[in-house]
N, C-alpha and C. Protein backbone atom coordinates (compact mmCIF):
# COMPACT_ATOMS: atom_id res chain seq x y z
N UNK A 1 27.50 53.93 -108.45
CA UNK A 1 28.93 53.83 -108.62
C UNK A 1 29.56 53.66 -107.24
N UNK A 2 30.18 52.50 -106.82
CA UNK A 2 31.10 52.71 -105.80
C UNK A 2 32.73 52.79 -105.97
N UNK A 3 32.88 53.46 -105.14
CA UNK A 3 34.74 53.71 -105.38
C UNK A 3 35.57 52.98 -103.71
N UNK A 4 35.84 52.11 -104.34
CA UNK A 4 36.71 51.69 -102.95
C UNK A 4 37.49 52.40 -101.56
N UNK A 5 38.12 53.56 -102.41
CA UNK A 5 38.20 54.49 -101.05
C UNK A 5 39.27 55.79 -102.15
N UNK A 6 38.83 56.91 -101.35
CA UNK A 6 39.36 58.34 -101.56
C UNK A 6 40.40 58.00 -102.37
N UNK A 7 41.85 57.47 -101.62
CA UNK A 7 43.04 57.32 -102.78
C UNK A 7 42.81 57.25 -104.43
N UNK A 8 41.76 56.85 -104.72
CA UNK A 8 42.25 56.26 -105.51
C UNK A 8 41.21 57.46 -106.64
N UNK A 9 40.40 58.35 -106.09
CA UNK A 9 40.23 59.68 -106.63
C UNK A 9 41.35 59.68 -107.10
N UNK A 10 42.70 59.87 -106.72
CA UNK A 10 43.71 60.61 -107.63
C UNK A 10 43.96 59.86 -108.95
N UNK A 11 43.39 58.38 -109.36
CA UNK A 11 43.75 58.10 -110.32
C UNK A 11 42.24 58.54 -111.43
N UNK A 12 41.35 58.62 -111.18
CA UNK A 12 40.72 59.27 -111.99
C UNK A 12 40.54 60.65 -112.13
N UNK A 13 41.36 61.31 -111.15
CA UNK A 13 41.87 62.67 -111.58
C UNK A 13 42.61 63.25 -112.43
N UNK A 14 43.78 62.09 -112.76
CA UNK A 14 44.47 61.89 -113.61
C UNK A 14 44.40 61.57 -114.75
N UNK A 15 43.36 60.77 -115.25
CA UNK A 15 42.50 60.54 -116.16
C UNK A 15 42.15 61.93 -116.71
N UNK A 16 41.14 62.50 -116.15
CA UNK A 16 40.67 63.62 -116.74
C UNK A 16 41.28 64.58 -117.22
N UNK A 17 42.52 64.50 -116.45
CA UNK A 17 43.83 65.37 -116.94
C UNK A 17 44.61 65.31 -118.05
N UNK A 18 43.72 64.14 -118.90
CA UNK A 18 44.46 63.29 -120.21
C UNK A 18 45.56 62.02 -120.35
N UNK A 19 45.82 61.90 -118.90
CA UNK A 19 46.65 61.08 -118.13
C UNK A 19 46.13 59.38 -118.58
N UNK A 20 46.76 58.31 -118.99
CA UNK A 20 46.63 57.25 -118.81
C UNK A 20 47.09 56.74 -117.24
N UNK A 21 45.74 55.63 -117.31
CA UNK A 21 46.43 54.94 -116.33
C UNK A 21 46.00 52.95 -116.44
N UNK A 22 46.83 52.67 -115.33
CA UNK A 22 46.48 51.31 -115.28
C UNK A 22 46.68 50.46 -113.97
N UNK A 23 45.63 49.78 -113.23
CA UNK A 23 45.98 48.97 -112.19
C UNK A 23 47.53 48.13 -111.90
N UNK A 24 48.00 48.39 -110.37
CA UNK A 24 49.47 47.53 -110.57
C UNK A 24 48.33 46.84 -109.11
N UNK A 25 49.59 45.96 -108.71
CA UNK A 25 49.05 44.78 -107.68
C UNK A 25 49.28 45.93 -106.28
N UNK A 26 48.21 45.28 -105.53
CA UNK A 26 48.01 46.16 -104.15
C UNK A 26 49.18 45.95 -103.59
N UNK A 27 50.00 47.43 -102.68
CA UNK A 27 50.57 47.62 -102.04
C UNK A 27 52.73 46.83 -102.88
N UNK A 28 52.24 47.13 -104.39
CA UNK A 28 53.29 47.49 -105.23
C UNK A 28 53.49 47.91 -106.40
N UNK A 29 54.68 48.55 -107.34
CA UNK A 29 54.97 48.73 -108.14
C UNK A 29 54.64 48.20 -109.09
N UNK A 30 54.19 46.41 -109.26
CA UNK A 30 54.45 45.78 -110.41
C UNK A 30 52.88 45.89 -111.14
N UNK A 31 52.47 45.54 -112.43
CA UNK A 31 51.72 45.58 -112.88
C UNK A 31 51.08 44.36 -112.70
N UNK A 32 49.71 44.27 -113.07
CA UNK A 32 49.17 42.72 -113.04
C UNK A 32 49.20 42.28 -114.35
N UNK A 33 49.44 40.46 -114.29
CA UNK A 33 49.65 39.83 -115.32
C UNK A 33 48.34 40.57 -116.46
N UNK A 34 48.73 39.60 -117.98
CA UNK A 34 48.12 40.13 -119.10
C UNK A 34 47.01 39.56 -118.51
N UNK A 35 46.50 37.99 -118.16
CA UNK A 35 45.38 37.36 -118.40
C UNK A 35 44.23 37.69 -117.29
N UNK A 36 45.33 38.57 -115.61
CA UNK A 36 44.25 39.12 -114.99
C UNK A 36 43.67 40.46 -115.28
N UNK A 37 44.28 41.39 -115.99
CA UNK A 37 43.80 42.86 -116.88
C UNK A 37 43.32 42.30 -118.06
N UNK A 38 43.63 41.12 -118.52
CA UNK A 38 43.08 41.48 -120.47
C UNK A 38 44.18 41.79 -121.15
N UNK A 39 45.12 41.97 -121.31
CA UNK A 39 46.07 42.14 -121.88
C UNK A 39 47.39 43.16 -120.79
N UNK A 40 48.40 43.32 -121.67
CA UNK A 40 49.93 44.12 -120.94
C UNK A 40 49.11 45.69 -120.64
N UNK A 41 50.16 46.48 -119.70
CA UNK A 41 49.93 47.17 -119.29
C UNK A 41 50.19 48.77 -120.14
N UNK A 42 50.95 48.09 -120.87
CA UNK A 42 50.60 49.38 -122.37
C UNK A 42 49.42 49.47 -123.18
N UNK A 43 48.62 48.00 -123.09
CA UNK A 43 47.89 48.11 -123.88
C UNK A 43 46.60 48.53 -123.18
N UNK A 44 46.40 48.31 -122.05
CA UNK A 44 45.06 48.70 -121.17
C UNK A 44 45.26 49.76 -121.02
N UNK A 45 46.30 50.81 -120.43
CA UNK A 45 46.13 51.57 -119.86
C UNK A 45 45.33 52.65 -120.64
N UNK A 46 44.51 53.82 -119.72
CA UNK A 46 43.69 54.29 -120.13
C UNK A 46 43.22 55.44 -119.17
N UNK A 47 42.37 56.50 -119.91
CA UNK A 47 41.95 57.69 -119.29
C UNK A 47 40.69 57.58 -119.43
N UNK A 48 39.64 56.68 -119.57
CA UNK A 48 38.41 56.49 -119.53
C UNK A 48 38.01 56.06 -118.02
N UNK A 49 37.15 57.15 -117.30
CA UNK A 49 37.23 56.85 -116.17
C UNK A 49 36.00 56.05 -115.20
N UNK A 50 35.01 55.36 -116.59
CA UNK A 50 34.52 54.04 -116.38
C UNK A 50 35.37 52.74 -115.95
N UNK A 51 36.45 52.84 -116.90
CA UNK A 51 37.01 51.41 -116.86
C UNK A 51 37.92 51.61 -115.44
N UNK A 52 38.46 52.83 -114.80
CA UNK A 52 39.42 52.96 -113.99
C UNK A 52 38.52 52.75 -112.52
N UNK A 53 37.29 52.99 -112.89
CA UNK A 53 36.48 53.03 -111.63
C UNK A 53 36.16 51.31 -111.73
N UNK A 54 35.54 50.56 -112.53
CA UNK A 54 35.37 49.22 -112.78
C UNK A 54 36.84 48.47 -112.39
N UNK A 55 38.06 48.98 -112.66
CA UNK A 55 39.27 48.14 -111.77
C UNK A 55 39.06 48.32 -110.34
N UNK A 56 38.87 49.30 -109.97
CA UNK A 56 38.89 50.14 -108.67
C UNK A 56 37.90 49.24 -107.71
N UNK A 57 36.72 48.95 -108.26
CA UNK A 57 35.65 47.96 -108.01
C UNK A 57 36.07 46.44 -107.74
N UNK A 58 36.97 46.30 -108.72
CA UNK A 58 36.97 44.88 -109.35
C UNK A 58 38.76 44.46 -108.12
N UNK A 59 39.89 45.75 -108.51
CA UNK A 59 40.95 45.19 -107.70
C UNK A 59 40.52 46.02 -106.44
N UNK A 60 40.14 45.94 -105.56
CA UNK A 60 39.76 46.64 -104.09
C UNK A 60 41.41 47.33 -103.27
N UNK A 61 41.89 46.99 -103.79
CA UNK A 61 42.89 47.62 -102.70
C UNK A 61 44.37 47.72 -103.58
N UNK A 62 43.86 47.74 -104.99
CA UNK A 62 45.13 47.98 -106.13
C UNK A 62 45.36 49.36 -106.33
N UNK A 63 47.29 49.37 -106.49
CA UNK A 63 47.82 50.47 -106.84
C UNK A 63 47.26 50.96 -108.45
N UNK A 64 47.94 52.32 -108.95
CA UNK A 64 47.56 52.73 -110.12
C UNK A 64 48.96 53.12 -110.68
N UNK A 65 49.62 53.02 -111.67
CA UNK A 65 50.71 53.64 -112.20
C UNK A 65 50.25 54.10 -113.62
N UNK A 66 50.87 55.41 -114.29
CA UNK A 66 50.53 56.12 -115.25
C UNK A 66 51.49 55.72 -116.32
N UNK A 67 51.34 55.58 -117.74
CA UNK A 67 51.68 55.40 -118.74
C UNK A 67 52.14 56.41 -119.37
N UNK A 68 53.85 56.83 -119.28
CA UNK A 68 54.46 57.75 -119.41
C UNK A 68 54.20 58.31 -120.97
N UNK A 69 54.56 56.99 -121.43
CA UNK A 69 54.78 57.10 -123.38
C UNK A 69 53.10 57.26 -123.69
N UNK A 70 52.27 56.79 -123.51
CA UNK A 70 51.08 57.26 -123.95
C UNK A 70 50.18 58.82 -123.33
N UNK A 71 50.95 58.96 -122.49
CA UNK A 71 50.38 60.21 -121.64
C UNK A 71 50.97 61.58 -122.12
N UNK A 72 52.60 61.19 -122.72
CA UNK A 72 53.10 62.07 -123.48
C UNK A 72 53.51 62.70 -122.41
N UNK A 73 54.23 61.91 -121.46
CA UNK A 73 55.06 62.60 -120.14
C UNK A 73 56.68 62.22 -120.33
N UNK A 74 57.50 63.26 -120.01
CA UNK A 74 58.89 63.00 -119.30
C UNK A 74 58.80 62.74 -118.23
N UNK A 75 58.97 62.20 -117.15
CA UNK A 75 59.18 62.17 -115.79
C UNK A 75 60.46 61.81 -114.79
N UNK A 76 60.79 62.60 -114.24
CA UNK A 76 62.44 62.40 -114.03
C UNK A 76 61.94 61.69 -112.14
N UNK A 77 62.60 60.77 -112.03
CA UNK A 77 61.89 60.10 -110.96
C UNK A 77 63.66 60.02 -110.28
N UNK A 78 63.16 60.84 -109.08
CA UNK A 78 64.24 61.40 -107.98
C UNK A 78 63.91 60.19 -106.53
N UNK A 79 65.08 59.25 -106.34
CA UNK A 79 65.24 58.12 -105.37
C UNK A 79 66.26 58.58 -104.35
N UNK A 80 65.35 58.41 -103.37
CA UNK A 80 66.01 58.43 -101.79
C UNK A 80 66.04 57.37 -100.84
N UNK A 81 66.62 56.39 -101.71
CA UNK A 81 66.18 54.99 -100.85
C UNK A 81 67.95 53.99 -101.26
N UNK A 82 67.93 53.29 -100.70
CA UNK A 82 68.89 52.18 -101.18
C UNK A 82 70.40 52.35 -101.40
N UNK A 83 70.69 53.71 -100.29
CA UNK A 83 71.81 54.41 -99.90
C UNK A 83 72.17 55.83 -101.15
N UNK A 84 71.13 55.77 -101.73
CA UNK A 84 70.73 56.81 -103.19
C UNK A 84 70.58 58.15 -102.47
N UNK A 85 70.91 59.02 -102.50
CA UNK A 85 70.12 60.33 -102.10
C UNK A 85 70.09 61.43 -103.95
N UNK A 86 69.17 60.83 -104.64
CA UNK A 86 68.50 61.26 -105.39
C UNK A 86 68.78 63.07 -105.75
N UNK A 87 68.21 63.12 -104.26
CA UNK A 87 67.41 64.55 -104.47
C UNK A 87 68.94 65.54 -104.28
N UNK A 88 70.02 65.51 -103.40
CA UNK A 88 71.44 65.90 -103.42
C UNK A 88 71.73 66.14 -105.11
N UNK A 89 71.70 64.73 -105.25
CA UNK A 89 72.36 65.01 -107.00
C UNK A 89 71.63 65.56 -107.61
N UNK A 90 70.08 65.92 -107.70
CA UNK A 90 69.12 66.85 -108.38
C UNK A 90 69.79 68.08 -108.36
N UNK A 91 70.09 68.40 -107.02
CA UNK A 91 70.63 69.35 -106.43
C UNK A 91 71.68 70.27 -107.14
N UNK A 92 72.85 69.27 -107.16
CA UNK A 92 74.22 69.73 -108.13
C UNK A 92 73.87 69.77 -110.06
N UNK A 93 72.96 68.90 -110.00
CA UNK A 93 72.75 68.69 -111.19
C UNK A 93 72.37 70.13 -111.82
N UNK A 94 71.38 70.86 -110.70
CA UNK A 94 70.69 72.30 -110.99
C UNK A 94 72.03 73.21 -110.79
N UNK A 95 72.42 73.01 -109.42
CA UNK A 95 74.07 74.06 -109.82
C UNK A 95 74.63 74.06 -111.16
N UNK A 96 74.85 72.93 -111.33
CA UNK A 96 75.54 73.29 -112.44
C UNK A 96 74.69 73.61 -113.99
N UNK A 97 73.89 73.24 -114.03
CA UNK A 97 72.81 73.39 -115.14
C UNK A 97 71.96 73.90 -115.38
N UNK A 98 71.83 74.65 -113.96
CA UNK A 98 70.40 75.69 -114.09
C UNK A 98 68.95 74.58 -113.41
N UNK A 99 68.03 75.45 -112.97
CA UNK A 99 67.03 74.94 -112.34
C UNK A 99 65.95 74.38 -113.26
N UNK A 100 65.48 73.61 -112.60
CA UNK A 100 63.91 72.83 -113.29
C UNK A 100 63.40 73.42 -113.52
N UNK A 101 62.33 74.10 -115.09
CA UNK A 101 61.08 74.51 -114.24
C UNK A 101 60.02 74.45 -113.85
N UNK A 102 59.20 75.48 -113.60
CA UNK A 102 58.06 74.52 -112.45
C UNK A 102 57.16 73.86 -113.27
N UNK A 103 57.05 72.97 -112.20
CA UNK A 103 55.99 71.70 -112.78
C UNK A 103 55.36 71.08 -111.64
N UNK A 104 54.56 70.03 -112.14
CA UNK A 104 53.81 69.62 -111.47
C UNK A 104 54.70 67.96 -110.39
N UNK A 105 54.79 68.25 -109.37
CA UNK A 105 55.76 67.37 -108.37
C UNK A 105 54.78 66.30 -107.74
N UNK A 106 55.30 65.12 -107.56
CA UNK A 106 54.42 64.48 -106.67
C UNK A 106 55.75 63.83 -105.80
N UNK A 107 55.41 63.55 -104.20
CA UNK A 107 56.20 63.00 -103.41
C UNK A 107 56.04 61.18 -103.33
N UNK A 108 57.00 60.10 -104.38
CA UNK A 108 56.49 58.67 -104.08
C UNK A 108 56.47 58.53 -102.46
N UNK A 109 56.16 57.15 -102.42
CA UNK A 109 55.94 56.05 -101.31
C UNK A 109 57.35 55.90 -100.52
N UNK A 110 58.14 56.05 -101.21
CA UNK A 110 59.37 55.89 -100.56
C UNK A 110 60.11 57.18 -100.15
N UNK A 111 59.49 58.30 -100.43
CA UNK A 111 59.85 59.43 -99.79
C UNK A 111 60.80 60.08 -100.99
N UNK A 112 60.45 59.55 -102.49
CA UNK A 112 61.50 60.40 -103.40
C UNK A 112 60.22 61.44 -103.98
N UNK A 113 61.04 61.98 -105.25
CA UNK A 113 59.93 62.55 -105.93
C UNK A 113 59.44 62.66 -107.40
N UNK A 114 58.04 63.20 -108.33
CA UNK A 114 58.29 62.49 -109.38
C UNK A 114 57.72 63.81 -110.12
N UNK A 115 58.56 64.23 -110.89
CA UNK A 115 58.75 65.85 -111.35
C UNK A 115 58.47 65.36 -113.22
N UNK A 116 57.06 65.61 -113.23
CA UNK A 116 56.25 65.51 -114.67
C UNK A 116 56.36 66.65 -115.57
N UNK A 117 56.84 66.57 -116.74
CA UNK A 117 56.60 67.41 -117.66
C UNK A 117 56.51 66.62 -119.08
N UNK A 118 55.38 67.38 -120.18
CA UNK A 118 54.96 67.14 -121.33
C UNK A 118 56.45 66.66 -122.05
N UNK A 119 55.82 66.02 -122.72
CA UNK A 119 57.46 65.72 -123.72
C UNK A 119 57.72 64.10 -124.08
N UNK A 120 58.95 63.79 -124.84
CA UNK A 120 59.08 62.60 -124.86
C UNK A 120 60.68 62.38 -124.69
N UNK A 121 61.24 61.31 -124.03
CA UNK A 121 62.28 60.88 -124.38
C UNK A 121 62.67 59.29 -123.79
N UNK A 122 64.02 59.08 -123.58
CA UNK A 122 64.55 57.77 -123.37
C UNK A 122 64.22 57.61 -121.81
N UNK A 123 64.14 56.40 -121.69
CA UNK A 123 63.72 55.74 -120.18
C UNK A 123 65.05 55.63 -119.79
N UNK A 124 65.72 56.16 -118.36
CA UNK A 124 67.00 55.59 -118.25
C UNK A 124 67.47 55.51 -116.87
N UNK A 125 68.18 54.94 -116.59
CA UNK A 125 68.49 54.31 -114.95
C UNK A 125 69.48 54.64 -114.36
N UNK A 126 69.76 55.85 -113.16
CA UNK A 126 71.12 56.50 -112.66
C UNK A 126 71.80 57.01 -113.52
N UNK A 127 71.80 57.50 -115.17
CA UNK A 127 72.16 57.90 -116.25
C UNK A 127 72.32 59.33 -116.05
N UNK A 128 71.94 59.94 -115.09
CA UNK A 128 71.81 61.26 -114.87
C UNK A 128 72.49 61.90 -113.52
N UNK A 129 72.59 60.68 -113.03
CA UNK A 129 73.00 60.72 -111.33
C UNK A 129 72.37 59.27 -110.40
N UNK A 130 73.30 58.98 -109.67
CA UNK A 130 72.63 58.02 -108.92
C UNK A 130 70.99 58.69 -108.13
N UNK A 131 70.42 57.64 -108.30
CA UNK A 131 68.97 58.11 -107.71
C UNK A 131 68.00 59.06 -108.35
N UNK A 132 68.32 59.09 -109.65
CA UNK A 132 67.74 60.09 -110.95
C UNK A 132 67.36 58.93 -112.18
N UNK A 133 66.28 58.55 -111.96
CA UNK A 133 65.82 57.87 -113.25
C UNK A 133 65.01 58.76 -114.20
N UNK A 134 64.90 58.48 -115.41
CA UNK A 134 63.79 59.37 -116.47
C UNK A 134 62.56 58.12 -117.11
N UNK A 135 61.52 58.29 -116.57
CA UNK A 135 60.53 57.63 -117.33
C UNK A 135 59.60 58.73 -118.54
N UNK A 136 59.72 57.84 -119.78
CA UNK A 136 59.02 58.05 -120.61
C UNK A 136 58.74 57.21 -122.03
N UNK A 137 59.31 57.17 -122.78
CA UNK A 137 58.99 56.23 -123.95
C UNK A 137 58.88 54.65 -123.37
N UNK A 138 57.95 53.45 -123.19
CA UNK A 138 57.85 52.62 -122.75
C UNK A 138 58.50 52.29 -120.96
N UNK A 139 57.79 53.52 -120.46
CA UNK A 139 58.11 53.40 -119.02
C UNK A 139 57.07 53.78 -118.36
N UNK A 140 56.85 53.80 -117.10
CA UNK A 140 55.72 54.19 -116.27
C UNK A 140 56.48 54.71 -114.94
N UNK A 141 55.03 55.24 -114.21
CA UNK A 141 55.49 55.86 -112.58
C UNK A 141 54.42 55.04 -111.60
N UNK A 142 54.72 54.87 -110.77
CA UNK A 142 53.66 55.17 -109.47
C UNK A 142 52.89 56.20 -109.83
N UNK A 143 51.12 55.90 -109.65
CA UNK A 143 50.73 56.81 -109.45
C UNK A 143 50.30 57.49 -108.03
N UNK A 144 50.56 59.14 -107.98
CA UNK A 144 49.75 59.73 -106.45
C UNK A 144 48.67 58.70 -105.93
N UNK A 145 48.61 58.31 -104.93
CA UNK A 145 47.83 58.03 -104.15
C UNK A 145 48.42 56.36 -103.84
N UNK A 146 48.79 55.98 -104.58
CA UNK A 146 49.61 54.40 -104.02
C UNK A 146 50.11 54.17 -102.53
N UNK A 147 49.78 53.11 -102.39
CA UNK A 147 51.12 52.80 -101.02
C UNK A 147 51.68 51.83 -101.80
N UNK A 148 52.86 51.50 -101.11
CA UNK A 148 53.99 50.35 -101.28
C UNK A 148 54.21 49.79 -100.27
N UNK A 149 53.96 48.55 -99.99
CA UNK A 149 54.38 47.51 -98.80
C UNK A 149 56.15 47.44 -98.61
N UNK A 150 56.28 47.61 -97.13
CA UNK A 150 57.83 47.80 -97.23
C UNK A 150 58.69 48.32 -97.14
């Protein structure tokens, strides 16, 4: 078995964790077309950590993003980029509403953060606060260990 390099342990860590996942294009967010995976990226993604090691092989230097709606994740994805300060409005959001609780955090590529918990709901964009997105029913994240060009 070869594994292209350490990073990308975290996506078959994730796997084991019950976690779907699925190859995006090296050094971004986007997913790869249907005809270079085999089909869309809802439909591959996966926690079998043959096939994640065989991308890993196959794309050498590809990102991984997790499949919110099949993983059976909420994920409230906190942006500090693009004059957004995300994590401020997290901030007030908890003043006034009471705190998160703990869960499992990961810090993205761009220096925001991506605060996972079990559950399901609507995918939605600054709906919560500027720089506060929610991925889950037909949405995805970056997964740990990615870079992003840029």
């Amino acid at each position: 078995m070869t594994i292209a390099s350490d990073k990308k342990i975290d996506a078959i860590f994730l796997a084991e964790q019950g976690l779907y996942v699925f190859p995006l294009r090296p050094g971004s967010k986007g997913p790869f077309s249907k005809t270079e995976i085999g089909g869309g990226w809802k439909e591959c993604s996966t926690n079998d950590p043959a096939k994640i090691i065989e991308w890993i092989n196959h794309y050498r230097e590809c990102n991984f993003g997790v499949d919110c709606e099949k993983s059976g994740l909420f994920v409230i994805d906190v942006d500090n980029k693009n004059g957004k300060n995300g994590s401020q409005e997290l901030e007030r959001l908890e003043l006034n509403h009471g705190r998160l609780p703990a869960t499992f955090i990961t810090e993205t590529p761009s220096g925001g953060f991506h605060y996972y918990f079990r559950g399901s709901g609507k995918s939605t964009q600054d709906r919560l606060g500027p720089g506060i997105d929610t991925k889950s029913r037909g949405g995805y994240v970056v997964a740990p260990g990615s870079s992003i060009d840029g």
